[in-house]
PDB file of N, CA and C in Angstrom:
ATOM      1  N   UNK A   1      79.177  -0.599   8.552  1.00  0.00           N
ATOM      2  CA  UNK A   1      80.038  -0.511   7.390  1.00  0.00           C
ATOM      3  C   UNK A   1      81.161  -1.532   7.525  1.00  0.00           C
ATOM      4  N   UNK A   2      81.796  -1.934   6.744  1.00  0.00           N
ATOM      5  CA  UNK A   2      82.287  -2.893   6.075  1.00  0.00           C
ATOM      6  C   UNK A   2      83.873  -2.194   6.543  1.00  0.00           C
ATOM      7  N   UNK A   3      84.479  -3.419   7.571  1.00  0.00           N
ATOM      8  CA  UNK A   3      85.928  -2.433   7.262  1.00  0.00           C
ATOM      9  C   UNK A   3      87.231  -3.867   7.170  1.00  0.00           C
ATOM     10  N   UNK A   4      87.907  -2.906   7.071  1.00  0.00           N
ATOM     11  CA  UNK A   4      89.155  -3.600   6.456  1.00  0.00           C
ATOM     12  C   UNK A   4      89.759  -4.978   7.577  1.00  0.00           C
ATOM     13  N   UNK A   5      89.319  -4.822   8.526  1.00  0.00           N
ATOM     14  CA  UNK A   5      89.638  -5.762  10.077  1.00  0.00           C
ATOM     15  C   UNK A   5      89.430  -7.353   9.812  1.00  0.00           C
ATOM     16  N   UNK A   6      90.033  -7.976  10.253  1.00  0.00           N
ATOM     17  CA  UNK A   6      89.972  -9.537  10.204  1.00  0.00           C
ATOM     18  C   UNK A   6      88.214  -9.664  11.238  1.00  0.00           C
ATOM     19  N   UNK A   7      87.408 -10.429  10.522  1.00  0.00           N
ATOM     20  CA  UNK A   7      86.245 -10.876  10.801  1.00  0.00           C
ATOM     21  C   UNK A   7      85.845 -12.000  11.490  1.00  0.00           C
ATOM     22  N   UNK A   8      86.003 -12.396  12.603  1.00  0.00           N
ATOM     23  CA  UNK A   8      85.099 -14.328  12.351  1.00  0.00           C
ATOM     24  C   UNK A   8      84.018 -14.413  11.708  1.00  0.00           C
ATOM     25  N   UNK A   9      83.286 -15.632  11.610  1.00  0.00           N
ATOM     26  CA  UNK A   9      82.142 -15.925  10.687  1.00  0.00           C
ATOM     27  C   UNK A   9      81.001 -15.349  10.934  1.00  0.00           C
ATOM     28  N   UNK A  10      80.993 -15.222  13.013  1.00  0.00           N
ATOM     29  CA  UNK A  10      79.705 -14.616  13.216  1.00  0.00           C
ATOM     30  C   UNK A  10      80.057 -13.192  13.245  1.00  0.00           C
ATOM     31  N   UNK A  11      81.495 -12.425  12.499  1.00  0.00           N
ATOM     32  CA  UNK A  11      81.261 -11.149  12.807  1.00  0.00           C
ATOM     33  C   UNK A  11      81.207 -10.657  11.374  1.00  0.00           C
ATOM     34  N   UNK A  12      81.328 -11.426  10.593  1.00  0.00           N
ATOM     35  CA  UNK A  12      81.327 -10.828   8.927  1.00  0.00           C
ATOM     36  C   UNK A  12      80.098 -10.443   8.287  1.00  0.00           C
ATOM     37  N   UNK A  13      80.412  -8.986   7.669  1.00  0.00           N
ATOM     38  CA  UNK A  13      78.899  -8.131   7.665  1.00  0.00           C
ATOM     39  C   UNK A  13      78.072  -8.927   6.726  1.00  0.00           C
ATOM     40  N   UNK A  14      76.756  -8.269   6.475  1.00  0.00           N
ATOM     41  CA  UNK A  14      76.043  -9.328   5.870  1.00  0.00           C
ATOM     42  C   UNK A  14      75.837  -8.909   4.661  1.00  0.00           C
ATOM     43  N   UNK A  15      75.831  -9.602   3.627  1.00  0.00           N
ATOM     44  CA  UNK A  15      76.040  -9.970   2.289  1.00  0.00           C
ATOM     45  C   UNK A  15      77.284 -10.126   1.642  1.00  0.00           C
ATOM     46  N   UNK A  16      77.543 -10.720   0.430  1.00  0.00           N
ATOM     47  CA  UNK A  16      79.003 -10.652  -0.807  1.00  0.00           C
ATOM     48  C   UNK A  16      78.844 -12.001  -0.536  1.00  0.00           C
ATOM     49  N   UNK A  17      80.111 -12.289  -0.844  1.00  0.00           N
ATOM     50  CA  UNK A  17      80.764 -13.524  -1.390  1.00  0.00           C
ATOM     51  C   UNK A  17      81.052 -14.571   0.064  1.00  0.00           C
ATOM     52  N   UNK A  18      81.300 -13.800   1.371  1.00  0.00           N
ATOM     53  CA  UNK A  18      81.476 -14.867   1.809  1.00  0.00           C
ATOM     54  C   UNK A  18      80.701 -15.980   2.674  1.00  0.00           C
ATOM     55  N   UNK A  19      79.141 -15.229   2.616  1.00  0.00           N
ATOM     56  CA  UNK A  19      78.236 -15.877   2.704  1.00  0.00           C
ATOM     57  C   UNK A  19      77.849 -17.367   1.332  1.00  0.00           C
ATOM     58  N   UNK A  20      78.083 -16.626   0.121  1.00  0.00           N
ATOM     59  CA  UNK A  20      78.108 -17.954  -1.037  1.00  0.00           C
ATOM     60  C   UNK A  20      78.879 -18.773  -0.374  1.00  0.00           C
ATOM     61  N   UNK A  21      79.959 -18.676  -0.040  1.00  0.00           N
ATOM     62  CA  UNK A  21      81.264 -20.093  -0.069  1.00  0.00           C
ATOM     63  C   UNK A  21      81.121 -20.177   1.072  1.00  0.00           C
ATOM     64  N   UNK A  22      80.465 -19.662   2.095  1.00  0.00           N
ATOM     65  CA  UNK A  22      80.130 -20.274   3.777  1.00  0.00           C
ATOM     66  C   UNK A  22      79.325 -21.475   3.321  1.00  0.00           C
ATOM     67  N   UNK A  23      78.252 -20.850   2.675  1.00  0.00           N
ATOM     68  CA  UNK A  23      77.022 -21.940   2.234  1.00  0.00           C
ATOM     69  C   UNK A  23      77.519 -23.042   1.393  1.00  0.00           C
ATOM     70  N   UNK A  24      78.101 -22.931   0.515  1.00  0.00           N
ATOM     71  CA  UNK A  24      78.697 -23.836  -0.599  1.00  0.00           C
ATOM     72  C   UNK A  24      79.609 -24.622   0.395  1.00  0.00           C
ATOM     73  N   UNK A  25      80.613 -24.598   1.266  1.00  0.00           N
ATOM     74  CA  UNK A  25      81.263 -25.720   1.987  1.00  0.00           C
ATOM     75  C   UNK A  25      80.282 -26.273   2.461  1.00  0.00           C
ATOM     76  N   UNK A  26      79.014 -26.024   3.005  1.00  0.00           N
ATOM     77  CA  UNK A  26      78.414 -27.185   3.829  1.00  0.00           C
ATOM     78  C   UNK A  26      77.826 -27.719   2.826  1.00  0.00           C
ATOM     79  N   UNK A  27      77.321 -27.702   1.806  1.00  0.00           N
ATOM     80  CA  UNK A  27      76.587 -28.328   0.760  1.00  0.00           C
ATOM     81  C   UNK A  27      76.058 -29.649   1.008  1.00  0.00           C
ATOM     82  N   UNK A  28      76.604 -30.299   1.689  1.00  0.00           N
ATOM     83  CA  UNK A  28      76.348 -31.722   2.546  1.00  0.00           C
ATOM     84  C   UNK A  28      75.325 -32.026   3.371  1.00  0.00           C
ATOM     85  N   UNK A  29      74.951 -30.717   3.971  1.00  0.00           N
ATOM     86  CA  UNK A  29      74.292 -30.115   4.783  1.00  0.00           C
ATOM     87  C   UNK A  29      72.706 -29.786   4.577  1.00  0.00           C
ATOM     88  N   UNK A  30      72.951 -28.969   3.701  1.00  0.00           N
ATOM     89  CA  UNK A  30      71.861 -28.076   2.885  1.00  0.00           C
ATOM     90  C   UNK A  30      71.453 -29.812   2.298  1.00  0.00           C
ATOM     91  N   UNK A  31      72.011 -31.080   1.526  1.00  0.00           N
ATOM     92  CA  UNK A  31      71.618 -31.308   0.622  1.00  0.00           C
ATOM     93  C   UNK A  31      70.552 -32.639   1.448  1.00  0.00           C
ATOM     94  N   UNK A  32      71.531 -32.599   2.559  1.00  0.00           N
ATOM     95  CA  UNK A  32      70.626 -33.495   3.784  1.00  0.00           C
ATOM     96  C   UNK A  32      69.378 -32.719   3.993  1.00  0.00           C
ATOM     97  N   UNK A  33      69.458 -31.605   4.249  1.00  0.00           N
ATOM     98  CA  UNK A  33      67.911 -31.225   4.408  1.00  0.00           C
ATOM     99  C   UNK A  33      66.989 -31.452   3.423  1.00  0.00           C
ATOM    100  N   UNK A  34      67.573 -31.038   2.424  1.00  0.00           N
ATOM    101  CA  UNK A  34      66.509 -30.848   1.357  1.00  0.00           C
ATOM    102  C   UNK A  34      66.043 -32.464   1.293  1.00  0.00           C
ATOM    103  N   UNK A  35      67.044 -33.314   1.591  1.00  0.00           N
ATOM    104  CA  UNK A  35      66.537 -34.771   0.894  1.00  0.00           C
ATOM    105  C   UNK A  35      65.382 -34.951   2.159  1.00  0.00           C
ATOM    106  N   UNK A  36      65.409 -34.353   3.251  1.00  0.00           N
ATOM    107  CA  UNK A  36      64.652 -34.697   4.252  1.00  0.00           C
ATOM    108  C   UNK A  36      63.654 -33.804   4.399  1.00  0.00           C
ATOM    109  N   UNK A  37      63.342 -33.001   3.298  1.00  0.00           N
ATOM    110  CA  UNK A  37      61.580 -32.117   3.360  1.00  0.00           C
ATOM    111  C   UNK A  37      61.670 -32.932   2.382  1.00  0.00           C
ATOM    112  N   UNK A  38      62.018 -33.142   1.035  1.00  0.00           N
ATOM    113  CA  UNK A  38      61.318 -33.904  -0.241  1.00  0.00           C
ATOM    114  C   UNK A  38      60.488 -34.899   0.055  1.00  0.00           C
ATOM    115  N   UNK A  39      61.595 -35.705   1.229  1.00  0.00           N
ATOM    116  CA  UNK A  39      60.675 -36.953   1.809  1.00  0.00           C
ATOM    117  C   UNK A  39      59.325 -37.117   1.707  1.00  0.00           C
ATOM    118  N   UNK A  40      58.369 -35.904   2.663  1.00  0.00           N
ATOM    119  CA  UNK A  40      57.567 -35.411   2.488  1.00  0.00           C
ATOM    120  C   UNK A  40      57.315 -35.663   3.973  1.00  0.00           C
ATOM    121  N   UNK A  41      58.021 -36.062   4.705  1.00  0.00           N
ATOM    122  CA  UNK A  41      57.663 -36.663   6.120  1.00  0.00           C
ATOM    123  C   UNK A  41      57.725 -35.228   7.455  1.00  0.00           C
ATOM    124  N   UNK A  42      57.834 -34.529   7.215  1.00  0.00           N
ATOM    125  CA  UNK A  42      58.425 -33.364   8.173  1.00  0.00           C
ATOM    126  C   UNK A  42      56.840 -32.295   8.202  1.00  0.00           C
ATOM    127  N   UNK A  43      56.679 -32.066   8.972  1.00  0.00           N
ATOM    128  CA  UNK A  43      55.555 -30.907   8.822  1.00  0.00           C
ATOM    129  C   UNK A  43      56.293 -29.628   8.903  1.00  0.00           C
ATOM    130  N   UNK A  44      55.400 -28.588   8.810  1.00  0.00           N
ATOM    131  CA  UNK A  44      56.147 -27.160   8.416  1.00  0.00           C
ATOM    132  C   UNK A  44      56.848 -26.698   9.785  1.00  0.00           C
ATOM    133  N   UNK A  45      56.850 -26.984  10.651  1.00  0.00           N
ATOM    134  CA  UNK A  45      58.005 -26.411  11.816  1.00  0.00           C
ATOM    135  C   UNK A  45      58.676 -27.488  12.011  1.00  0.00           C
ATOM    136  N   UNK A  46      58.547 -28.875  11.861  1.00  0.00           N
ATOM    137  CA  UNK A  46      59.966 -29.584  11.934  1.00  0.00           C
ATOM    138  C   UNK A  46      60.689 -29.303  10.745  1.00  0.00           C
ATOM    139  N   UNK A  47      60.078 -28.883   9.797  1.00  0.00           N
ATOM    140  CA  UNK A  47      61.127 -28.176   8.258  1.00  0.00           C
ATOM    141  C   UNK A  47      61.490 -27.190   8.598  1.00  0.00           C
ATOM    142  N   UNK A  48      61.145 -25.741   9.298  1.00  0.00           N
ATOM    143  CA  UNK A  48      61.610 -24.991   9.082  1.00  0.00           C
ATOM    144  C   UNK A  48      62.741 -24.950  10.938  1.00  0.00           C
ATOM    145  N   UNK A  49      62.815 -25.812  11.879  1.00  0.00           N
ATOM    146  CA  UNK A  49      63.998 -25.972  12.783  1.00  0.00           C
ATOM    147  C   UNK A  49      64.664 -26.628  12.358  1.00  0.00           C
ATOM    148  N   UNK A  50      64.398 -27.476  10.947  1.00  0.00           N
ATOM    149  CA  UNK A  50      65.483 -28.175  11.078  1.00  0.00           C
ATOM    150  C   UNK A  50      66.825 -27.377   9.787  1.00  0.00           C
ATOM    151  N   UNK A  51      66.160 -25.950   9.387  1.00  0.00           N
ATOM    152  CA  UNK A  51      67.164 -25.326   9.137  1.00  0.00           C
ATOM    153  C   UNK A  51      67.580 -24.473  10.454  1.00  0.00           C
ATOM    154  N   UNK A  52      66.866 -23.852  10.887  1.00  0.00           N
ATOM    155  CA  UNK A  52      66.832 -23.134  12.168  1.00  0.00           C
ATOM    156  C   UNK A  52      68.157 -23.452  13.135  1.00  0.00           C
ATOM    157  N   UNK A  53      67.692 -24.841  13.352  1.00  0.00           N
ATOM    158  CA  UNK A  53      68.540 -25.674  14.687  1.00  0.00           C
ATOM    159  C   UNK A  53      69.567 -26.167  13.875  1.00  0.00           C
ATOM    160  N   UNK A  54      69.749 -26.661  12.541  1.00  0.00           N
ATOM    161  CA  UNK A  54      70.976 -27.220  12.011  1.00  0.00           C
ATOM    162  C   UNK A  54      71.973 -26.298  11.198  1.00  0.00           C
ATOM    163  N   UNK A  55      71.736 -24.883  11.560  1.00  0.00           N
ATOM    164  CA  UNK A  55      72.378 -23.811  10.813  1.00  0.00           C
ATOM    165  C   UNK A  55      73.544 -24.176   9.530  1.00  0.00           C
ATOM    166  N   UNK A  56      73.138 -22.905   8.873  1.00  0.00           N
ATOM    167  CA  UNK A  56      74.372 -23.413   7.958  1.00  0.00           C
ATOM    168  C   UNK A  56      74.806 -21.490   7.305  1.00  0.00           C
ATOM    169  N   UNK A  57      75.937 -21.699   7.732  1.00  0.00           N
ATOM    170  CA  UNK A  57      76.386 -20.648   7.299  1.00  0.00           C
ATOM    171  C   UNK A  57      76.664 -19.650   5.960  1.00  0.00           C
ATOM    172  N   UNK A  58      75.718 -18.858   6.500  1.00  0.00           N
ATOM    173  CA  UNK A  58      75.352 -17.917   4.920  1.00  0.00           C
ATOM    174  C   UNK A  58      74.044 -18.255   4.725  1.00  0.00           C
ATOM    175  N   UNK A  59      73.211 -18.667   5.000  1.00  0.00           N
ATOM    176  CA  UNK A  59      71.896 -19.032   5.142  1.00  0.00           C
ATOM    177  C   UNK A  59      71.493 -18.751   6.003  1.00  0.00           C
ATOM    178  N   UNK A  60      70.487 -17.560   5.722  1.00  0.00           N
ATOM    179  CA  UNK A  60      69.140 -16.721   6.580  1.00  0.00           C
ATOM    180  C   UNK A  60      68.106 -17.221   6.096  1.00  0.00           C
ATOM    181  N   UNK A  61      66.971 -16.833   7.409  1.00  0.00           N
ATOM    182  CA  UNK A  61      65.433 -17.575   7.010  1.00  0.00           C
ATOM    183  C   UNK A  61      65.137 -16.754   5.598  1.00  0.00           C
ATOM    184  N   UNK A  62      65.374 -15.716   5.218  1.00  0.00           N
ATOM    185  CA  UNK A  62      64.630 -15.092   3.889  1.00  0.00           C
ATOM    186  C   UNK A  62      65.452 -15.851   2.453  1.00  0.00           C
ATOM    187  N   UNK A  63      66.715 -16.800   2.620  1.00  0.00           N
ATOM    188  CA  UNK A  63      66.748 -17.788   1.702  1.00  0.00           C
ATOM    189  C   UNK A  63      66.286 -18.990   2.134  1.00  0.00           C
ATOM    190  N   UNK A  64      66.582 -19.389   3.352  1.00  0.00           N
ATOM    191  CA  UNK A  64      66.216 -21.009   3.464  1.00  0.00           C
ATOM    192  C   UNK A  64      64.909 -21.308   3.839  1.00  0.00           C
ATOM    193  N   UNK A  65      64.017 -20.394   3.480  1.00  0.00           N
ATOM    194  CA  UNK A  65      62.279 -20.237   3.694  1.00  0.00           C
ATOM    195  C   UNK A  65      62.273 -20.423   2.087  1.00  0.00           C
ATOM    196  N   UNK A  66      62.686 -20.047   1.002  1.00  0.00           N
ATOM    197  CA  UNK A  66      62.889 -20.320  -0.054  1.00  0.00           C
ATOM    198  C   UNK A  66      62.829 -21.666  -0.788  1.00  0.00           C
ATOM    199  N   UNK A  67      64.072 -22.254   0.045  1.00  0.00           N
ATOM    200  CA  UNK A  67      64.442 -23.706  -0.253  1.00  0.00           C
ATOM    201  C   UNK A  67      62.796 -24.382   0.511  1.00  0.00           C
ATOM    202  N   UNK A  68      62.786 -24.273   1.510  1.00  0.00           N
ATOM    203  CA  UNK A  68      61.271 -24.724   2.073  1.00  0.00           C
ATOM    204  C   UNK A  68      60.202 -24.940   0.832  1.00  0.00           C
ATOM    205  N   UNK A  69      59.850 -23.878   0.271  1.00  0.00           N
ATOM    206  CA  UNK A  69      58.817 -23.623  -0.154  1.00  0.00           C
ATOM    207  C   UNK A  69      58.862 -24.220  -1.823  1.00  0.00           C
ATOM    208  N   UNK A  70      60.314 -24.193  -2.156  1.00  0.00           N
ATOM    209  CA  UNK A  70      60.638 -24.862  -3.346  1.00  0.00           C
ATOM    210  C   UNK A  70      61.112 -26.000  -3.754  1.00  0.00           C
ATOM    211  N   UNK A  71      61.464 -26.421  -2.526  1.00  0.00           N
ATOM    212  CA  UNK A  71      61.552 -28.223  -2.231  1.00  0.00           C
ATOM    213  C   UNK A  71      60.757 -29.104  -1.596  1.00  0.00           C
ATOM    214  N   UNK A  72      59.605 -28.256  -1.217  1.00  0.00           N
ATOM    215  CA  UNK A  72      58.441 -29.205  -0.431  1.00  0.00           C
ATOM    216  C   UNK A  72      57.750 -29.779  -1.181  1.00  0.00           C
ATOM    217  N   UNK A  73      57.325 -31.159  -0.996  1.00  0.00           N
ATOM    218  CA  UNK A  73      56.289 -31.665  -2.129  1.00  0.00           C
ATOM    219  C   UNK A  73      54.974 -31.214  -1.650  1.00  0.00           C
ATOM    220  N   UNK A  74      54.675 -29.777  -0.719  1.00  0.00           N
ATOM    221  CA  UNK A  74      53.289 -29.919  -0.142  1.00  0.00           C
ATOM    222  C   UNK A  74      53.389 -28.018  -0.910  1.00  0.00           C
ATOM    223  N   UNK A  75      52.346 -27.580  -1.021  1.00  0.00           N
ATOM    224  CA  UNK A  75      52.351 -26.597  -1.229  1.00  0.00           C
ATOM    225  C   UNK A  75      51.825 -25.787  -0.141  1.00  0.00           C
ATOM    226  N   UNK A  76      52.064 -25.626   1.344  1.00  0.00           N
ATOM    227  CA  UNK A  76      51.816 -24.813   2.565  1.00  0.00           C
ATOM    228  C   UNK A  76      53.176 -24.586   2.883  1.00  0.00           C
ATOM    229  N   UNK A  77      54.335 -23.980   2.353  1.00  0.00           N
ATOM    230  CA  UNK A  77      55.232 -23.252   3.210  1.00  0.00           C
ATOM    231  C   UNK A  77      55.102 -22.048   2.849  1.00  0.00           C
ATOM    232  N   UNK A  78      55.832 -21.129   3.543  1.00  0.00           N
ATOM    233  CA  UNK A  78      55.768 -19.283   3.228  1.00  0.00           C
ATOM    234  C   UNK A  78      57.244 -18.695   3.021  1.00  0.00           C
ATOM    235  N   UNK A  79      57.633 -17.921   2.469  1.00  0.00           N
ATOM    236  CA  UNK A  79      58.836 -17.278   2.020  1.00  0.00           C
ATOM    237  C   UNK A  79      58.203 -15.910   3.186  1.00  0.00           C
ATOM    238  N   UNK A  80      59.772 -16.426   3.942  1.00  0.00           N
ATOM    239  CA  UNK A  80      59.782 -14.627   4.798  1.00  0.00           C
ATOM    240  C   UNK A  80      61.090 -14.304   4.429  1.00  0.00           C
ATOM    241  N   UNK A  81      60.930 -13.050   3.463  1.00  0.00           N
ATOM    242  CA  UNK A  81      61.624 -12.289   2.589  1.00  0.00           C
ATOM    243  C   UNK A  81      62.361 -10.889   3.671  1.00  0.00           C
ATOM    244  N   UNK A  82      61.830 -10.640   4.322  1.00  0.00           N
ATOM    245  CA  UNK A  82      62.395  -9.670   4.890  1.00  0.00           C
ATOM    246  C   UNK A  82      62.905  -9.737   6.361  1.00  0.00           C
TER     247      UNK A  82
END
């Protein structure tokens, strides 16, 4: 449960708002990746470490398996949703 206490990033519970604006500051980040699966040059585990290994805050594999699968020009990635 969710309490009133000052949080760091890796202690703030999971979901709301401050996962959006974790994610939204790196945007730089996220937008480097994506330009680097579009490429088309990455196979499916150098795409999916290079969210893995280049973390970005507020981004779990059940969204950024998402971005994978909806920015790949190949149609073999998988959404793990749960």
């Amino acid at each position: 449960m969710y309490s009133s206490r000052s949080h760091t990033k890796a202690q703030v519970p999971q979901g709301g708002s401050s996962h959006v604006t974790g994610a939204w500051s790196d945007k730089e980040r996220i937008k480097s990746h994506l330009d680097q699966l579009r490429d088309g040059s990455l196979t499916r585990a150098q795409a999916y470490d290079l969210f893995l290994k280049g973390k970005v805050y507020g981004l779990g594999p059940a969204y950024w398996t998402k971005l994978l699968y909806f920015f790949s020009p190949t149609d073999d990635f998988y959404i793990m949703d749960q």
